[in-house]
PDB file of N, CA and C in Angstrom:
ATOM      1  N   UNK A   1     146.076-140.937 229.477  1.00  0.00           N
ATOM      2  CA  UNK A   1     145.882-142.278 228.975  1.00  0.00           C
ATOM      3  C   UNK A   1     146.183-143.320 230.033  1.00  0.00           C
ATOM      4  N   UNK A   2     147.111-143.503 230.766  1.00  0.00           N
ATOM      5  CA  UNK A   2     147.619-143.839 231.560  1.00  0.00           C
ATOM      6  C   UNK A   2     146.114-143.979 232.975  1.00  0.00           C
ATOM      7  N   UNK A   3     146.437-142.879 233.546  1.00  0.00           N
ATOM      8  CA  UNK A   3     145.143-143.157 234.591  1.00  0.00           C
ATOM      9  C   UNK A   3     143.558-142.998 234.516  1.00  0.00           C
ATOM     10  N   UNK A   4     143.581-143.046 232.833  1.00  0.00           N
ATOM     11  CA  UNK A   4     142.219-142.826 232.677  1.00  0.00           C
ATOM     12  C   UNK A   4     141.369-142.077 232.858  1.00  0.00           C
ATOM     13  N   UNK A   5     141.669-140.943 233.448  1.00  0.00           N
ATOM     14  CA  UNK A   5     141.149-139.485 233.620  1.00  0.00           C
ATOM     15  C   UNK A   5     141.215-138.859 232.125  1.00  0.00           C
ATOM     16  N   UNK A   6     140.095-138.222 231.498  1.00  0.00           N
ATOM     17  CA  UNK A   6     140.046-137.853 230.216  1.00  0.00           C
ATOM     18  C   UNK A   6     139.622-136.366 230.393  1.00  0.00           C
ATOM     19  N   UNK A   7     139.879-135.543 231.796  1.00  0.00           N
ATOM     20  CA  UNK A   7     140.457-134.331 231.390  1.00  0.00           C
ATOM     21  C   UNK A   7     141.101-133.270 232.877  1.00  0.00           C
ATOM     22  N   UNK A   8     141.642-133.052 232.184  1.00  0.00           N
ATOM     23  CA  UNK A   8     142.975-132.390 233.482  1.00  0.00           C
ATOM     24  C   UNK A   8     142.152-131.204 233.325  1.00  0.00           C
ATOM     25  N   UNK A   9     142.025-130.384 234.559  1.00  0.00           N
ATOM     26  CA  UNK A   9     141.196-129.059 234.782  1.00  0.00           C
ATOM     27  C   UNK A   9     142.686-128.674 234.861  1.00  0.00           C
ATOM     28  N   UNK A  10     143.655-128.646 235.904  1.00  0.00           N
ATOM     29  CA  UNK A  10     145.059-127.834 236.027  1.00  0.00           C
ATOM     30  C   UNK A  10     146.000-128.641 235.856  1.00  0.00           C
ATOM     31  N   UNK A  11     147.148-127.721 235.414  1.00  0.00           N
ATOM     32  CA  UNK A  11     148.594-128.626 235.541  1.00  0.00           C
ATOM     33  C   UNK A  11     149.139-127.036 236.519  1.00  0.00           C
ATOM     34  N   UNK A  12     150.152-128.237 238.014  1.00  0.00           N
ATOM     35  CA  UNK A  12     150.340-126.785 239.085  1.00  0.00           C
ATOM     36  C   UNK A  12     151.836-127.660 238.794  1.00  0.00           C
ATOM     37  N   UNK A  13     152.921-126.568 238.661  1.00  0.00           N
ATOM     38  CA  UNK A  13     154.136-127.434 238.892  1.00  0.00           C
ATOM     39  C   UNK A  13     155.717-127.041 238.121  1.00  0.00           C
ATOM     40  N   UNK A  14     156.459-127.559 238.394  1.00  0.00           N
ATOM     41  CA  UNK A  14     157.807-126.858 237.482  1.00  0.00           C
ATOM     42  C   UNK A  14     158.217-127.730 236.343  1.00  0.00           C
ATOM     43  N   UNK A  15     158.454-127.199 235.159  1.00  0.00           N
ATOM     44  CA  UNK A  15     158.761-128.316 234.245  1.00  0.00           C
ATOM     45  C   UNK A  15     160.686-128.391 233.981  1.00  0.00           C
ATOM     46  N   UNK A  16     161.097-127.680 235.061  1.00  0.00           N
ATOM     47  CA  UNK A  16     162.657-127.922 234.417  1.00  0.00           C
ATOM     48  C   UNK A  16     163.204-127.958 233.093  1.00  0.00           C
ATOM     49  N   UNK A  17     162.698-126.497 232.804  1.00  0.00           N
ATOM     50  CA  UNK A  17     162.823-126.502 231.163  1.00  0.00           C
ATOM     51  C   UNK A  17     164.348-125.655 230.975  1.00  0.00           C
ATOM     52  N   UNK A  18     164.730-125.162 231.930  1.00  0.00           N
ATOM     53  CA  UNK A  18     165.473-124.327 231.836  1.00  0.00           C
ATOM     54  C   UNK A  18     167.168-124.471 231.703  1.00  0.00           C
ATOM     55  N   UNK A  19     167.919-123.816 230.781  1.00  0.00           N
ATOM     56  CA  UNK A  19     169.254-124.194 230.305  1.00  0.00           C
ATOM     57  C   UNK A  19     169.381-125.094 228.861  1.00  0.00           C
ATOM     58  N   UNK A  20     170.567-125.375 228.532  1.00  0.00           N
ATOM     59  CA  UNK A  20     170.701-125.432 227.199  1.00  0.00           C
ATOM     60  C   UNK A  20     170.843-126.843 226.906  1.00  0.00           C
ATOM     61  N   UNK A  21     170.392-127.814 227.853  1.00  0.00           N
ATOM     62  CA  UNK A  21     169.844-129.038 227.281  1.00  0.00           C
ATOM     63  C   UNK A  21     168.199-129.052 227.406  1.00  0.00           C
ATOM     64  N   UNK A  22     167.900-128.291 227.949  1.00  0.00           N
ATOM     65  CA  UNK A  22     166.057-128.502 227.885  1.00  0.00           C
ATOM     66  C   UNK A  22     165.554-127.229 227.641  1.00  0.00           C
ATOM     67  N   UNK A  23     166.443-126.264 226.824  1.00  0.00           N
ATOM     68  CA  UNK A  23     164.847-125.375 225.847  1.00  0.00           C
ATOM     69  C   UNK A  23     165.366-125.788 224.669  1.00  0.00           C
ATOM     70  N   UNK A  24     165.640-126.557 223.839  1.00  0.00           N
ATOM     71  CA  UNK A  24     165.289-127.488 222.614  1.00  0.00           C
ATOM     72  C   UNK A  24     164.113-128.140 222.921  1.00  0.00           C
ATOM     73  N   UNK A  25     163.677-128.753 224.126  1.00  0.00           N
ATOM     74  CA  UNK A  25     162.271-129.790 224.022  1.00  0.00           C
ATOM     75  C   UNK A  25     161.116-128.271 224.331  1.00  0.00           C
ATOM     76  N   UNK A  26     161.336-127.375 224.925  1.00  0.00           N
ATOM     77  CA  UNK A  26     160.064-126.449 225.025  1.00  0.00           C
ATOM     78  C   UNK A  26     159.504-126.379 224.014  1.00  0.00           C
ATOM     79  N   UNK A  27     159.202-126.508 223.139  1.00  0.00           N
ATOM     80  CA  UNK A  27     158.183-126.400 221.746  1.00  0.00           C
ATOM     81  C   UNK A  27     157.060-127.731 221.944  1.00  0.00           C
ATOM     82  N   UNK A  28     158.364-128.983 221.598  1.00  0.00           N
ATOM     83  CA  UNK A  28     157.263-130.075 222.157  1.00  0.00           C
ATOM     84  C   UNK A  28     156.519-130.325 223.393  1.00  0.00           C
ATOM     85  N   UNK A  29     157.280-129.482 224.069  1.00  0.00           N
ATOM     86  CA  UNK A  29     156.789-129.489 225.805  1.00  0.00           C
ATOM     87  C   UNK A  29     155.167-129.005 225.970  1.00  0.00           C
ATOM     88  N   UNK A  30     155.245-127.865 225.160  1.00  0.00           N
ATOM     89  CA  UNK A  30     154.061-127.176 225.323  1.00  0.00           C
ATOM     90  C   UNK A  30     153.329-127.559 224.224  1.00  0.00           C
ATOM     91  N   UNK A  31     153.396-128.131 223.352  1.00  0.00           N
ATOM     92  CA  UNK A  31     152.569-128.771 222.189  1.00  0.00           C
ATOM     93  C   UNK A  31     151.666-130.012 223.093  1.00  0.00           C
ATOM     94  N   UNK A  32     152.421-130.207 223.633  1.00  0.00           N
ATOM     95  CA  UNK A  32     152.122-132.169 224.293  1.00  0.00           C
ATOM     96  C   UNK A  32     151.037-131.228 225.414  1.00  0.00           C
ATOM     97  N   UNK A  33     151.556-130.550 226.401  1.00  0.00           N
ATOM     98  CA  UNK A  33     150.238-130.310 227.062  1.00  0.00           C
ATOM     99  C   UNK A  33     149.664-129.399 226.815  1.00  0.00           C
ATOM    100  N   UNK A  34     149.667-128.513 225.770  1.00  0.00           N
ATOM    101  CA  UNK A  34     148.168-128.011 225.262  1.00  0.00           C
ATOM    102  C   UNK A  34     147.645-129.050 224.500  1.00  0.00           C
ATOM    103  N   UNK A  35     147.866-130.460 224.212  1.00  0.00           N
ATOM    104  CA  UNK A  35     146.897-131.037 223.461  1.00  0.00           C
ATOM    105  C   UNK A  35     146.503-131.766 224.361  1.00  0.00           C
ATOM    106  N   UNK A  36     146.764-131.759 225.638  1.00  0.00           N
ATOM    107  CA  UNK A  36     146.047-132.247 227.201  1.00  0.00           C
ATOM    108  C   UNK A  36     144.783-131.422 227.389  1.00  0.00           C
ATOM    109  N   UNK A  37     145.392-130.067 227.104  1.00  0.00           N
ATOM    110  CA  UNK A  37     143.909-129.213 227.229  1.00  0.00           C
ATOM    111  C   UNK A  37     143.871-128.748 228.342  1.00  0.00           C
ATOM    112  N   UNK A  38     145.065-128.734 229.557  1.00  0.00           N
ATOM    113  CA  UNK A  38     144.089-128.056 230.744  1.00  0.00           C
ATOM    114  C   UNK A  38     143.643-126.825 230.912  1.00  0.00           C
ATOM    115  N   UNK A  39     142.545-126.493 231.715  1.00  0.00           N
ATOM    116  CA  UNK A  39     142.014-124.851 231.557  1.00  0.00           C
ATOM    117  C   UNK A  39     142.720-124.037 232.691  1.00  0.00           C
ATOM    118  N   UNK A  40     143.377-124.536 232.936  1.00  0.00           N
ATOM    119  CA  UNK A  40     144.542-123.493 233.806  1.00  0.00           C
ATOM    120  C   UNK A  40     146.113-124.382 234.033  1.00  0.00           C
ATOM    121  N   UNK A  41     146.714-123.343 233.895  1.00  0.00           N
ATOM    122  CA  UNK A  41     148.610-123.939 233.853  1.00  0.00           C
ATOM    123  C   UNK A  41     149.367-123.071 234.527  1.00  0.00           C
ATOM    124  N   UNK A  42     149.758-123.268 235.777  1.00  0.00           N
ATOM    125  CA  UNK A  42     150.552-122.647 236.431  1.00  0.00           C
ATOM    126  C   UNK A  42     151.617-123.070 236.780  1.00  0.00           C
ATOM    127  N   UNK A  43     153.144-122.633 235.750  1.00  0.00           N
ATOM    128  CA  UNK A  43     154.429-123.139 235.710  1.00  0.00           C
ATOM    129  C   UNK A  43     155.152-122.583 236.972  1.00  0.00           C
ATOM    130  N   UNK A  44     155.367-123.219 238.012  1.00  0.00           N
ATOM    131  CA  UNK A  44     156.360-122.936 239.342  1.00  0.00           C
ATOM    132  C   UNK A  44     157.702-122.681 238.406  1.00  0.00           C
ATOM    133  N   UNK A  45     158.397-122.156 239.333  1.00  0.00           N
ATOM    134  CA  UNK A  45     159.856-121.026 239.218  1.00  0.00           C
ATOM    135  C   UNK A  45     160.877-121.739 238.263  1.00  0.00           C
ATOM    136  N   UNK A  46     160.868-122.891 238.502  1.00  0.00           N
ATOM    137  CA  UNK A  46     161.878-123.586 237.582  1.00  0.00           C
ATOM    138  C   UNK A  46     161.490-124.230 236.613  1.00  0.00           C
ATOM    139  N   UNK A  47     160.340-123.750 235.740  1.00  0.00           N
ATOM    140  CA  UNK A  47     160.269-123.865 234.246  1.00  0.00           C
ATOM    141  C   UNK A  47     161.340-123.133 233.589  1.00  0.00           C
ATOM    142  N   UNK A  48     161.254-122.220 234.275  1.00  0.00           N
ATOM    143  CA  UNK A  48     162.408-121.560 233.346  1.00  0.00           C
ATOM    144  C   UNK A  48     161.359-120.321 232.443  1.00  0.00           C
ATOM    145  N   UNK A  49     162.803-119.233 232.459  1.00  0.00           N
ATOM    146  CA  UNK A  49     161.793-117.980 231.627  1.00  0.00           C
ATOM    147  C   UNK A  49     161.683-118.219 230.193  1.00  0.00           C
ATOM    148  N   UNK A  50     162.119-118.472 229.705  1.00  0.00           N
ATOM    149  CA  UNK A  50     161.771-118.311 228.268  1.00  0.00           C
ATOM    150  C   UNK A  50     160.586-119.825 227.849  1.00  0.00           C
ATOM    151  N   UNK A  51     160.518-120.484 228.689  1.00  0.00           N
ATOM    152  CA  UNK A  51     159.257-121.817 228.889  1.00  0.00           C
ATOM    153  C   UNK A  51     158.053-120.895 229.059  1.00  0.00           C
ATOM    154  N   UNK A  52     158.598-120.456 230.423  1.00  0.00           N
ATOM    155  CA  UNK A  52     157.034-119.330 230.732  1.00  0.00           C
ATOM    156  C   UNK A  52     156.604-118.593 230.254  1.00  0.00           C
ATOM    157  N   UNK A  53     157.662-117.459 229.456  1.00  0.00           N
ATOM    158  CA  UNK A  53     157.106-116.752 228.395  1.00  0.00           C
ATOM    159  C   UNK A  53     156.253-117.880 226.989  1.00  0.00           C
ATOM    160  N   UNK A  54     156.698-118.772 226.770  1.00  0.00           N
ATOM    161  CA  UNK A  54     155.729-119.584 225.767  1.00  0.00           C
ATOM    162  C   UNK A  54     154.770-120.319 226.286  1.00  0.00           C
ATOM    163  N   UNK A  55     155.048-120.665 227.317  1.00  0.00           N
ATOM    164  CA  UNK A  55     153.635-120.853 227.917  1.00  0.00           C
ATOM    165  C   UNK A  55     152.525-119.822 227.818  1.00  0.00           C
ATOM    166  N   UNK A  56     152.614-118.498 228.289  1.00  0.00           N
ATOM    167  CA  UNK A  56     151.636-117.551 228.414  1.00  0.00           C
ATOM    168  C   UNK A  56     151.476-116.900 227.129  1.00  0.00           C
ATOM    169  N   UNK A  57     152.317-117.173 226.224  1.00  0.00           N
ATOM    170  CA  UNK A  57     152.234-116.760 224.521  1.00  0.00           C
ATOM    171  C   UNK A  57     151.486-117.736 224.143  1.00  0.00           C
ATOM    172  N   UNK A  58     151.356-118.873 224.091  1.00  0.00           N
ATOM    173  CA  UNK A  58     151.160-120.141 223.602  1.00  0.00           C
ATOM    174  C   UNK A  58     149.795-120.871 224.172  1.00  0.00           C
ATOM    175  N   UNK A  59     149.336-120.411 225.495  1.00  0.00           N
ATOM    176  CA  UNK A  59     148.318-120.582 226.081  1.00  0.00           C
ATOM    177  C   UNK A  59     147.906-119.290 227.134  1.00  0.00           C
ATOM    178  N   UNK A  60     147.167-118.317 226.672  1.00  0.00           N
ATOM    179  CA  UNK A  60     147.070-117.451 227.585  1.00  0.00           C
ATOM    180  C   UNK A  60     145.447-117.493 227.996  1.00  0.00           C
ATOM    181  N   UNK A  61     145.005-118.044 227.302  1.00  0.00           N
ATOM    182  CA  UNK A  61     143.501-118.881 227.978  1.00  0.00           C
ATOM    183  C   UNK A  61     143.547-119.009 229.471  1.00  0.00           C
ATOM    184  N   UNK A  62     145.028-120.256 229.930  1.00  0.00           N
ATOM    185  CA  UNK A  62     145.079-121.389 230.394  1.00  0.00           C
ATOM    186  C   UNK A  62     145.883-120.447 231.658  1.00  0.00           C
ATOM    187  N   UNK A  63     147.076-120.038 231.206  1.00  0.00           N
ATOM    188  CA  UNK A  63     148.010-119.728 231.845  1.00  0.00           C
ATOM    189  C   UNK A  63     148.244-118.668 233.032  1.00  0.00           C
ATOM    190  N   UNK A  64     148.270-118.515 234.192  1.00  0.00           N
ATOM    191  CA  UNK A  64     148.311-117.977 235.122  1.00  0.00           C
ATOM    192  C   UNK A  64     149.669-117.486 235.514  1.00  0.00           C
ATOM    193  N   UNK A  65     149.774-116.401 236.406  1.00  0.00           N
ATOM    194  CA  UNK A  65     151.434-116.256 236.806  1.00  0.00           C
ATOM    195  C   UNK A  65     151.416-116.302 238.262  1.00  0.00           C
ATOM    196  N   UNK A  66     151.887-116.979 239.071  1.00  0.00           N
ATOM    197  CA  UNK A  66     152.259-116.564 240.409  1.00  0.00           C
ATOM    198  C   UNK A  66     153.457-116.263 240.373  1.00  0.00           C
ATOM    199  N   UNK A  67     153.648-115.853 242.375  1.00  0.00           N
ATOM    200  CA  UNK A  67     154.924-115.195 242.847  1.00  0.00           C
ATOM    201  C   UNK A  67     154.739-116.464 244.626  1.00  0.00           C
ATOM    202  N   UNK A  68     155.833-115.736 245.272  1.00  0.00           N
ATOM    203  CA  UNK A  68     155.368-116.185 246.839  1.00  0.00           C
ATOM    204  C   UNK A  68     154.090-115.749 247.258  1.00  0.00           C
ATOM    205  N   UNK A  69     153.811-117.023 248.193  1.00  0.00           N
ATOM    206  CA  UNK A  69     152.550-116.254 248.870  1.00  0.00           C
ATOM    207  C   UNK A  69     151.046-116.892 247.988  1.00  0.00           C
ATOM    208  N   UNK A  70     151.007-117.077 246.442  1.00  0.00           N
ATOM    209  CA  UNK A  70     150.266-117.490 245.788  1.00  0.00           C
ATOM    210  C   UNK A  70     149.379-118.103 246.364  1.00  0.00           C
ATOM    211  N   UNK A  71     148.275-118.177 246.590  1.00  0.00           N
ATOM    212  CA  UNK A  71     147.415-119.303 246.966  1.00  0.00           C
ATOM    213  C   UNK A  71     146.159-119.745 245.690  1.00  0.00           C
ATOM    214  N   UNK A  72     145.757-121.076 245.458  1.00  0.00           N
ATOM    215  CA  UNK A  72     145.302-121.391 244.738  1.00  0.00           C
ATOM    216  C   UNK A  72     144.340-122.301 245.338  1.00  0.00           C
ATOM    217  N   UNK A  73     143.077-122.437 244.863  1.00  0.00           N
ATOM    218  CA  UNK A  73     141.689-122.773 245.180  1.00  0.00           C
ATOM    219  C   UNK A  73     140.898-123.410 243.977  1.00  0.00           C
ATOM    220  N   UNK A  74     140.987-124.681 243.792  1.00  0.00           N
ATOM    221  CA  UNK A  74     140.095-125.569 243.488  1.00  0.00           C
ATOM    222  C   UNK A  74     138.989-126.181 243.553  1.00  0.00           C
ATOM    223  N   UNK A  75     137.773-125.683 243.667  1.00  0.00           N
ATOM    224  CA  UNK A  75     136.874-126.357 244.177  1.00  0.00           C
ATOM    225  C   UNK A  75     135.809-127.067 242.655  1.00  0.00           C
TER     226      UNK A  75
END
């Protein structure tokens, strides 16, 4: 809404979901951007595991897993 782009192809990135003040918001976390819609979501290391596991439960359409080394290609 904000920059006026009306659709995100990826979200690449860490959401700092992790520990016991931020997996209470993981439900809304992943509600809010699957209703973004992007067609690929690749949560970097510090989402946190139990984020990532609902991420890839919750969107496995979308959801990708990397490690080191990952490389990713957009064209």
């Amino acid at each position: 809404r904000l920059t006026g782009v009306e659709h995100v192809y990826a979200f690449v990135g860490g959401l700092h979901l992790t520990g016991g003040l931020f997996e209470p918001i993981i439900p809304r976390t992943i509600g809010e951007l699957a209703a973004i819609g992007p067609e690929v979501v690749v949560p970097g290391h510090c989402t946190g595991w139990k984020a990532t596991h609902e991420l890839a439960r919750q969107l496995p359409q979308a959801y990708l897993q990397t490690s080191v080394g990952t490389r990713l290609r957009f064209a």
